[in-house]
Protein backbone atom coordinates (compact mmCIF):
# COMPACT_ATOMS: atom_id res chain seq x y z
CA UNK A 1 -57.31 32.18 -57.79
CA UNK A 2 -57.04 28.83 -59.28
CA UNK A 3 -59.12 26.16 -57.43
CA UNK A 4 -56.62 23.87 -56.54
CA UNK A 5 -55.28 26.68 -54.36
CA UNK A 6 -58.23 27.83 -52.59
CA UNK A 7 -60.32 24.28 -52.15
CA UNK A 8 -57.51 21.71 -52.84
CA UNK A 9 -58.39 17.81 -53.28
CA UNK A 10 -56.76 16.01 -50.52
CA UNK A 11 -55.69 12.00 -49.83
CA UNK A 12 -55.73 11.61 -46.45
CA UNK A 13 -53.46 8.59 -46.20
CA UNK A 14 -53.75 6.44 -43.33
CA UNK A 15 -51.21 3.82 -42.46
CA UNK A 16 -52.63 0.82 -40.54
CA UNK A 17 -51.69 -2.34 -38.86
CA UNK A 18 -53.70 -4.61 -37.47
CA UNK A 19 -55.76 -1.95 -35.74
CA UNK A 20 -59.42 -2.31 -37.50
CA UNK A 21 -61.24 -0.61 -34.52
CA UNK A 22 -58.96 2.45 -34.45
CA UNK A 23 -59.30 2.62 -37.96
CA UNK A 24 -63.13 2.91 -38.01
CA UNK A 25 -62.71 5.81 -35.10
CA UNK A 26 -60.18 7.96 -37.15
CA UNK A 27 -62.51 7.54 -40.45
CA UNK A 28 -65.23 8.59 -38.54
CA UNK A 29 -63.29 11.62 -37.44
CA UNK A 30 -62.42 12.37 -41.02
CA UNK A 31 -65.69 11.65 -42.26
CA UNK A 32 -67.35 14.48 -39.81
CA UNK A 33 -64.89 17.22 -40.74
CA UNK A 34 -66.29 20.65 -42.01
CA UNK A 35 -64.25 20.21 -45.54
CA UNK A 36 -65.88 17.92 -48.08
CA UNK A 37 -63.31 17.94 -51.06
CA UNK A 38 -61.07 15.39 -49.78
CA UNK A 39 -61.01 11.07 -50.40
CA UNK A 40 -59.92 8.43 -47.22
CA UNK A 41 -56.75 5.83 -48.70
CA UNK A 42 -56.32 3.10 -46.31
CA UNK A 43 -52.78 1.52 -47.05
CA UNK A 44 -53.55 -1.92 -44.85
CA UNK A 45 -50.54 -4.27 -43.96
CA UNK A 46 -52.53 -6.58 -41.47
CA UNK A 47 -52.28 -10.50 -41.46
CA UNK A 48 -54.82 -12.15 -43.41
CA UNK A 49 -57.64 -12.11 -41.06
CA UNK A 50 -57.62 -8.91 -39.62
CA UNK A 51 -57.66 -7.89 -43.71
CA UNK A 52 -61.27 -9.71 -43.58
CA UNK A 53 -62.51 -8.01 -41.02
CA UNK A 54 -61.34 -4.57 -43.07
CA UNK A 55 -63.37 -5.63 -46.45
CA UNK A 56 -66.14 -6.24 -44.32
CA UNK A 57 -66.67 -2.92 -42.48
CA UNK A 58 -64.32 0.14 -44.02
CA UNK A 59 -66.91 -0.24 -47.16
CA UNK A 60 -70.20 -0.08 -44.89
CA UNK A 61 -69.11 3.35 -44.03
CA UNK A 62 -68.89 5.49 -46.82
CA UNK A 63 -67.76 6.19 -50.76
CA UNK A 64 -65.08 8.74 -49.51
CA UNK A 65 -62.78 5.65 -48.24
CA UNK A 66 -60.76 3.85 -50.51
CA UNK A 67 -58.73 0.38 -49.36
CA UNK A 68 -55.39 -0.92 -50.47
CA UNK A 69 -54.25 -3.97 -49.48
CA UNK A 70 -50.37 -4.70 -49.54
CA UNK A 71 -48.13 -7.26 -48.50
CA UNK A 72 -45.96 -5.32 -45.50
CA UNK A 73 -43.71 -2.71 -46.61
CA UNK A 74 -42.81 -0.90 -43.13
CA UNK A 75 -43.57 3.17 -42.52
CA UNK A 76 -41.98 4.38 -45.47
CA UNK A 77 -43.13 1.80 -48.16
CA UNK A 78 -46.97 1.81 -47.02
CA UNK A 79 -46.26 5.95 -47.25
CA UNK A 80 -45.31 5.80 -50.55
CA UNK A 81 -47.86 3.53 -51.58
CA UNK A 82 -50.77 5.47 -50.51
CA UNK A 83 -48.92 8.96 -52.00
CA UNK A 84 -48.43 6.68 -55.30
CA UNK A 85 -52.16 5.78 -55.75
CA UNK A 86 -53.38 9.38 -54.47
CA UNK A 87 -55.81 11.67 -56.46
CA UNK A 88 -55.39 14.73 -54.22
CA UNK A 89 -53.06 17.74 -55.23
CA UNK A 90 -52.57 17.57 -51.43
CA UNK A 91 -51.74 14.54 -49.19
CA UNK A 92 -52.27 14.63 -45.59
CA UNK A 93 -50.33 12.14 -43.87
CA UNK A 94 -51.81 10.08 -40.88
CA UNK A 95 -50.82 7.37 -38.10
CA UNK A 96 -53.73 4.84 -37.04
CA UNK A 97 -52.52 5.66 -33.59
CA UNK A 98 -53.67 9.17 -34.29
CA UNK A 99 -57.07 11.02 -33.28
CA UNK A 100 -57.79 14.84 -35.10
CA UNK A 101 -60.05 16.79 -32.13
CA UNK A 102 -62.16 18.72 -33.76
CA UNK A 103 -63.86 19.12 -37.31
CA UNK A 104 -61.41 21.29 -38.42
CA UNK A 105 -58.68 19.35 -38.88
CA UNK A 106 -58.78 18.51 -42.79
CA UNK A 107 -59.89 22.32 -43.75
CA UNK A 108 -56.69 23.79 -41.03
CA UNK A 109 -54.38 22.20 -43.21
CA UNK A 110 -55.99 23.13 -46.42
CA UNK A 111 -55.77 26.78 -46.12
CA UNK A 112 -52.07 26.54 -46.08
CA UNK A 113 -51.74 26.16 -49.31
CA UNK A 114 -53.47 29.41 -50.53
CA UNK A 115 -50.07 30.84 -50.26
CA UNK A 116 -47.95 28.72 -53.68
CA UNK A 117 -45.36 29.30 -51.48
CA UNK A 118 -46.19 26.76 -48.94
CA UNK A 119 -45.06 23.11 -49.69
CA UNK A 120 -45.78 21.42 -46.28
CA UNK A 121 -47.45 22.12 -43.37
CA UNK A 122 -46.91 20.01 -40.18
CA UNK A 123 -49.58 20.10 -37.40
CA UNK A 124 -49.36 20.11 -33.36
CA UNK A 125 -49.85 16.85 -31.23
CA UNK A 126 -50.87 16.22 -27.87
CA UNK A 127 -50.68 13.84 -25.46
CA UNK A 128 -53.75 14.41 -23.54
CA UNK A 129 -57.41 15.96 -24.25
CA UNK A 130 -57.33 18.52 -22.09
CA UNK A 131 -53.18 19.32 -22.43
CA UNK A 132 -52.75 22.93 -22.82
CA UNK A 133 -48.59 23.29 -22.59
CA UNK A 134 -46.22 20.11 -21.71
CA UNK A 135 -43.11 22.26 -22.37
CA UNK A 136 -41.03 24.30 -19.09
CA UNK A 137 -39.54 26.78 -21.87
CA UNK A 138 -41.82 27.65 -23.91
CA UNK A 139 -39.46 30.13 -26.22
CA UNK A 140 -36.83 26.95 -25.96
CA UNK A 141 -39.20 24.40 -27.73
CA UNK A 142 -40.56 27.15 -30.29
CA UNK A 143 -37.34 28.00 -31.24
CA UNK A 144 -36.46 23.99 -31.90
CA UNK A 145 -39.52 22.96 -32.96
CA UNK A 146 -38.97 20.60 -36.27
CA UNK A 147 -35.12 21.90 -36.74
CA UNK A 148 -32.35 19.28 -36.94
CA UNK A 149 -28.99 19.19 -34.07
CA UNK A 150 -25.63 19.08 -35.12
CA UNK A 151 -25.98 15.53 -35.22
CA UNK A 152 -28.73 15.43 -37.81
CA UNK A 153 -31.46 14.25 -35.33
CA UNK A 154 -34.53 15.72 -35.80
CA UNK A 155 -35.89 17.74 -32.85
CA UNK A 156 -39.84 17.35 -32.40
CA UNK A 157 -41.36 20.40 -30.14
CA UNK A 158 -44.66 19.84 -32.08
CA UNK A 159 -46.77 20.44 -28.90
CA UNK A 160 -46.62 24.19 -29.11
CA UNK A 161 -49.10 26.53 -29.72
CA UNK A 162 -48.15 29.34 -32.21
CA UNK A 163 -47.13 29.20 -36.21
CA UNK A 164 -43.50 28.66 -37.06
CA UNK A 165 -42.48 29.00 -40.23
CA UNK A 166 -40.35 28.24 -41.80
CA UNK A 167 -39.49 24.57 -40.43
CA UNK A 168 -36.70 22.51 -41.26
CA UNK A 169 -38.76 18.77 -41.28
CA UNK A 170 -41.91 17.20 -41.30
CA UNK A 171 -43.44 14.30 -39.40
CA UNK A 172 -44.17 11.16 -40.79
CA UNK A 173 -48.41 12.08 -39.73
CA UNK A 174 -50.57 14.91 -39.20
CA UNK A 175 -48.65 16.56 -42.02
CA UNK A 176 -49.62 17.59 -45.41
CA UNK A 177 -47.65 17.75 -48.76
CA UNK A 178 -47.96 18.80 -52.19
CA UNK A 179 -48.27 15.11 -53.85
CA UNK A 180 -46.07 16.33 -56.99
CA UNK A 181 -42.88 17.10 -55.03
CA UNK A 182 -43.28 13.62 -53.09
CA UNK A 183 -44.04 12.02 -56.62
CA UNK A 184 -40.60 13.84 -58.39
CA UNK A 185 -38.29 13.28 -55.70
CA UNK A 186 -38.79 9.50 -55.11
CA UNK A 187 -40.80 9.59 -51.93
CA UNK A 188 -39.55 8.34 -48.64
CA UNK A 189 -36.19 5.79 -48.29
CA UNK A 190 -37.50 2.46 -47.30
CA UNK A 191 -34.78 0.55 -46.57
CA UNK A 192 -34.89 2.20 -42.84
CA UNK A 193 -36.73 1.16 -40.12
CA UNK A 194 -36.82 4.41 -38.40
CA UNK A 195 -36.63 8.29 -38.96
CA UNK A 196 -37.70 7.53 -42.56
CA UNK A 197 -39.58 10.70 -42.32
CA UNK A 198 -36.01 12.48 -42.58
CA UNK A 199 -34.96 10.89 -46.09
CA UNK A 200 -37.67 13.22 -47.78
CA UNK A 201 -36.67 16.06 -45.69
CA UNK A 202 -33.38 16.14 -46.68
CA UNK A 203 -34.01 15.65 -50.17
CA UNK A 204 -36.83 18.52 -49.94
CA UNK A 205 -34.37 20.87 -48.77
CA UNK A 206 -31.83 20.86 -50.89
CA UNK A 207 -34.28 21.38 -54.29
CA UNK A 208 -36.86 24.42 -53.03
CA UNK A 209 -36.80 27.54 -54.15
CA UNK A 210 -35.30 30.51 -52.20
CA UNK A 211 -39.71 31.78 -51.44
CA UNK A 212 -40.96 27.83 -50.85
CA UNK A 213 -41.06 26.88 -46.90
CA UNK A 214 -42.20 24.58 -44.79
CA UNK A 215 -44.76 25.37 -41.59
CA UNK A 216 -45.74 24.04 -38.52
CA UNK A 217 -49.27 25.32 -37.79
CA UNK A 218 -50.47 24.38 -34.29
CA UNK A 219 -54.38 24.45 -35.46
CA UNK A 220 -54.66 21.13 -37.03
CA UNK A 221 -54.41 19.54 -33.85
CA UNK A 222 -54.59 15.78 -33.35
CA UNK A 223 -54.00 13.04 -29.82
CA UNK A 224 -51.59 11.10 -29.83
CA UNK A 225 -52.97 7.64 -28.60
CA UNK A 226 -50.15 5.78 -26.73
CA UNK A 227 -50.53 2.10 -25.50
CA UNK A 228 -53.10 0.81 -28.05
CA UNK A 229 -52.63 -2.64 -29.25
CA UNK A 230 -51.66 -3.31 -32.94
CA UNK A 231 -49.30 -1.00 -34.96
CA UNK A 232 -45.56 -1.93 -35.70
CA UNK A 233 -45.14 -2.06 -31.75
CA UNK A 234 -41.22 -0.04 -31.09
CA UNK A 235 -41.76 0.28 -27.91
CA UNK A 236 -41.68 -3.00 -27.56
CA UNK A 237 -38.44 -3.89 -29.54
CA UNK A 238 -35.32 -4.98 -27.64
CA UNK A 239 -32.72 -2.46 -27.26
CA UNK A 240 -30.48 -3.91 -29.89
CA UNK A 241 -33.00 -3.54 -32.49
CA UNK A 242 -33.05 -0.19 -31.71
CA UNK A 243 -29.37 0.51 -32.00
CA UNK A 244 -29.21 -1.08 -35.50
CA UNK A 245 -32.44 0.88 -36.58
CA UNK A 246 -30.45 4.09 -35.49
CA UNK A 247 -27.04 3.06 -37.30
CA UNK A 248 -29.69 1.98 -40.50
CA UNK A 249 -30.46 5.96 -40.29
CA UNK A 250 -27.22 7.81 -40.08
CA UNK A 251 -25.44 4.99 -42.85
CA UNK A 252 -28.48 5.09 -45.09
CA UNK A 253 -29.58 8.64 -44.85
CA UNK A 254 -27.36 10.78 -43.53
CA UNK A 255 -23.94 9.57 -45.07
CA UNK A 256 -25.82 10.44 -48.17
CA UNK A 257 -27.32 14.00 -47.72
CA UNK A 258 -24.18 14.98 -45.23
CA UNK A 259 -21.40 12.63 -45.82
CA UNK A 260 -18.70 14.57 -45.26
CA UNK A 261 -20.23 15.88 -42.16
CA UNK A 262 -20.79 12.30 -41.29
CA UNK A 263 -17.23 10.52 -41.70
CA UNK A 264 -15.75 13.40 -40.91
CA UNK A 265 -17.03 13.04 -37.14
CA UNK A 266 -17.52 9.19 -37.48
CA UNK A 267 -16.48 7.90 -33.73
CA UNK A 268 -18.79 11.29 -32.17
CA UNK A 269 -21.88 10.05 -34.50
CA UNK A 270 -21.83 6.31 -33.24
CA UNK A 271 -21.27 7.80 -29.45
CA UNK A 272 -23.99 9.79 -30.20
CA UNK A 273 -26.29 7.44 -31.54
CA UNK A 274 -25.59 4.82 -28.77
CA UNK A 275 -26.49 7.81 -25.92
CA UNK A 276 -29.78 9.46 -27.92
CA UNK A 277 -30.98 5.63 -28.05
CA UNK A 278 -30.25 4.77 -24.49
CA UNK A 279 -32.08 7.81 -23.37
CA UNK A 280 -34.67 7.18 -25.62
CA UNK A 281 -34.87 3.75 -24.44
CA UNK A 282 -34.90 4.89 -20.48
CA UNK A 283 -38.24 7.51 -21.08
CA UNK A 284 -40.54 5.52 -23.72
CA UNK A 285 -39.94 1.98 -23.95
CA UNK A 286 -41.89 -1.04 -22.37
CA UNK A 287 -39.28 -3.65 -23.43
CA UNK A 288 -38.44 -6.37 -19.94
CA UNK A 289 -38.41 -9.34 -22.02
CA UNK A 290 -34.49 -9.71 -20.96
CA UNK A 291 -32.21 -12.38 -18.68
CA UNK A 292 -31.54 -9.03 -16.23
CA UNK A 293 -35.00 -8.18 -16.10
CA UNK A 294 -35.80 -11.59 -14.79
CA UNK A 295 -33.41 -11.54 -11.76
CA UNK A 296 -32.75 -8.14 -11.12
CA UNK A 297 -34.54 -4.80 -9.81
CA UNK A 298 -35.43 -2.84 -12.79
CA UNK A 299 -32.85 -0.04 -12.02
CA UNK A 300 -29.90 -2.43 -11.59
CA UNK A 301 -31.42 -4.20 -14.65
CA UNK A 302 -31.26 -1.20 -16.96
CA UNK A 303 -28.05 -0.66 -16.16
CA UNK A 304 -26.33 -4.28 -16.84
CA UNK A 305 -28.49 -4.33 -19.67
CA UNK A 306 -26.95 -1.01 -20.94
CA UNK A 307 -23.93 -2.43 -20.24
CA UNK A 308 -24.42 -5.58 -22.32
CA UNK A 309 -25.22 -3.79 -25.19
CA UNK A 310 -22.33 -1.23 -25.27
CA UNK A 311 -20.41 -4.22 -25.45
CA UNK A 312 -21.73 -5.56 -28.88
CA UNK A 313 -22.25 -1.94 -30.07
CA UNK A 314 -19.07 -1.40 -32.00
CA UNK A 315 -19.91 -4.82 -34.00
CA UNK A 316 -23.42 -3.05 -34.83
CA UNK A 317 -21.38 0.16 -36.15
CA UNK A 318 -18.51 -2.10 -37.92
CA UNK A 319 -21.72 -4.15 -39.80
CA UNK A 320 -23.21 -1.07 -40.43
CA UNK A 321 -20.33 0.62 -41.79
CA UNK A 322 -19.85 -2.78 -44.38
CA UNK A 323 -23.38 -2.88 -45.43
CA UNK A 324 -24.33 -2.26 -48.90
CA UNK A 325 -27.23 0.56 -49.10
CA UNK A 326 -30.10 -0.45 -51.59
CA UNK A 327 -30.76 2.05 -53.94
CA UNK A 328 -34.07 4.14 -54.49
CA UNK A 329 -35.03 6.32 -57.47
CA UNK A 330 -36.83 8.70 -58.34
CA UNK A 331 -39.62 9.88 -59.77
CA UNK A 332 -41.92 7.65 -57.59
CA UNK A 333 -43.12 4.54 -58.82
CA UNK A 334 -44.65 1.61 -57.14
CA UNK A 335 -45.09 -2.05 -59.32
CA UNK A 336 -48.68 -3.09 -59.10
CA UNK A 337 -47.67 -6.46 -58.17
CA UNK A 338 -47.13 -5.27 -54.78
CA UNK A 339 -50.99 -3.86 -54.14
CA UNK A 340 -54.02 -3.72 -55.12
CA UNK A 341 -57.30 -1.99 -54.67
CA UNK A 342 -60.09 -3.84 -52.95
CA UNK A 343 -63.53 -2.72 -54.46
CA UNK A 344 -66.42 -4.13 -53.03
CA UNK A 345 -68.61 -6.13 -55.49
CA UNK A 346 -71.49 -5.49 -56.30
């Protein structure tokens, strides 16, 4: 069996923002695993002198790690970059948020792609250490783990415990890719601020062959670290923000993988969008930094605040709707004026 089968070369790509000491702990991680045939791409967005503090420590630590420094390019751009400047015939996408739990991590995706068959492989995610199930109906979130709704939203599930394959999606970390089919079809859309992950997806779909899949495999298991500081911060952003990221989505992407799916049911999508955002908004967010927050109980808050913004919502959609979409082509290819490769001198 060819090499590149049984012992691919993987680019674990790690996104990071302002987040040096997570960094270091997630390299670490890597750097401990029980496969050895695999390289560490840092794509770093920070301000200037968090960047410092990067050049001075990621190159203490060990040959593996390679840093690129690039002026910001938001979750798709930095996921293209690192793809772009990847020597692995594997990359294994990663959040600095993220934590893999055991050594196994690297190697659990790696055996996936033994079978030619196999173009992705997404892994499970946890909330806690010690979380064994967070789901009531078990059979309800295998059978929706990473499958799209009517509506085009992808639905996560990724905290179960058993193979599913295939899968319709992939996340945006702790999943794996074979680099050429990221390279050919253009990478991610950047021009979104959200669900960018989806863009590829779509693409993906509509170009494998009838024997190709996608996987979710529960063993490469990584912790999801919520309320660290750093990162692109969404759960702090203001709920307009994340109206217009939504609307971004379905005029960007999904007008043009399902358009007539999408204008066909226009008014339902926007209703849609406003009420998966809202609900969103209720469960995750931190975001007070409002006039009704300041006067009012939070409950009564949320709900004049709601209010406020269903108001202005069908100016969001009407913008939206008007907006021109920027173009992105394919293959991928990144201009080097936008990065560059720090190597430590000697």
């Amino acid at each position: 069996m060819n090499q590149s089968l049984t012992n691919p070369f993987i680019s674990v790509i790690i996104r990071s923002y302002n987040r040096l000491k997570y960094v270091i702990e997630l390299i670490n991680r890597c750097l401990r695993q029980d496969y050895d045939n695999f390289e560490i791409i840092i794509v770093d967005q920070s301000d200037l002198n968090h960047w410092n503090k990067y050049k001075t420590k990621l190159f203490s630590i060990d040959s593996k790690v390679r840093l690129i420094r690039a002026r910001p390019q938001g979750s798709a751009g930095a996921r293209n970059l690192g793809v772009f400047v990847a020597h692995g015939d594997v990359v294994l996408l990663m959040d600095d948020d993220d934590l893999p739990l055991n050594n196994k991590w690297i190697s659990s995706h790696a055996k996936n792609y033994q079978d030619p068959s196999c173009i992705g492989v997404s892994g499970r995610y946890i909330h806690e250490v010690n979380e064994t199930n967070r789901y009531k109906n078990k059979n309800f979130a295998y059978e929706r783990c990473l499958s799209y709704s009517f509506f085009l939203r992808g639905r996560d599930f990724t905290g179960i415990d058993k193979i599913k394959k295939p899968v319709e999606w992939l996340h945006g970390a702790n999943s794996s890719i074979r680099r050429r089919y990221v390279i050919e079809l253009g990478g991610w859309y950047p021009y979104v601020n959200n669900f960018d992950e989806h863009s590829f997806c779509f693409k993906l779909q509509k170009v494998m062959k009838k024997e190709e899949y996608l996987m979710f495999d529960p063993e490469p298991i990584v912790l999801r670290r919520f309320n660290i500081p750093g990162g692109l911060g969404k759960r702090y952003l203001p709920l307009s923000q994340l109206l217009k990221n939504q609307l971004l989505f379905y005029h960007r992407v999904v007008a043009k993988y399902y358009p007539l799916r999408f204008y066909s049911l226009y008014p339902i999508f926007n209703l849609y969008s406003f009420r998966y955002i809202i609900r969103w908004f209720r469960t995750f967010s931190y975001f007070d930094n409002n006039f009704w927050f300041k006067w009012f109980h939070k409950k009564n808050a949320l709900r004049l605040y709601f209010f406020q913004e269903f108001i202005k919502y069908p100016f969001l959609v009407v913008h939206s709707f008007f907006q021109k979409r920027p173009k992105w082509n394919s293959p991928l290819h990144i201009s080097d004026d936008i990065y560059s490769e720090y190597k430590q001198e000697l």
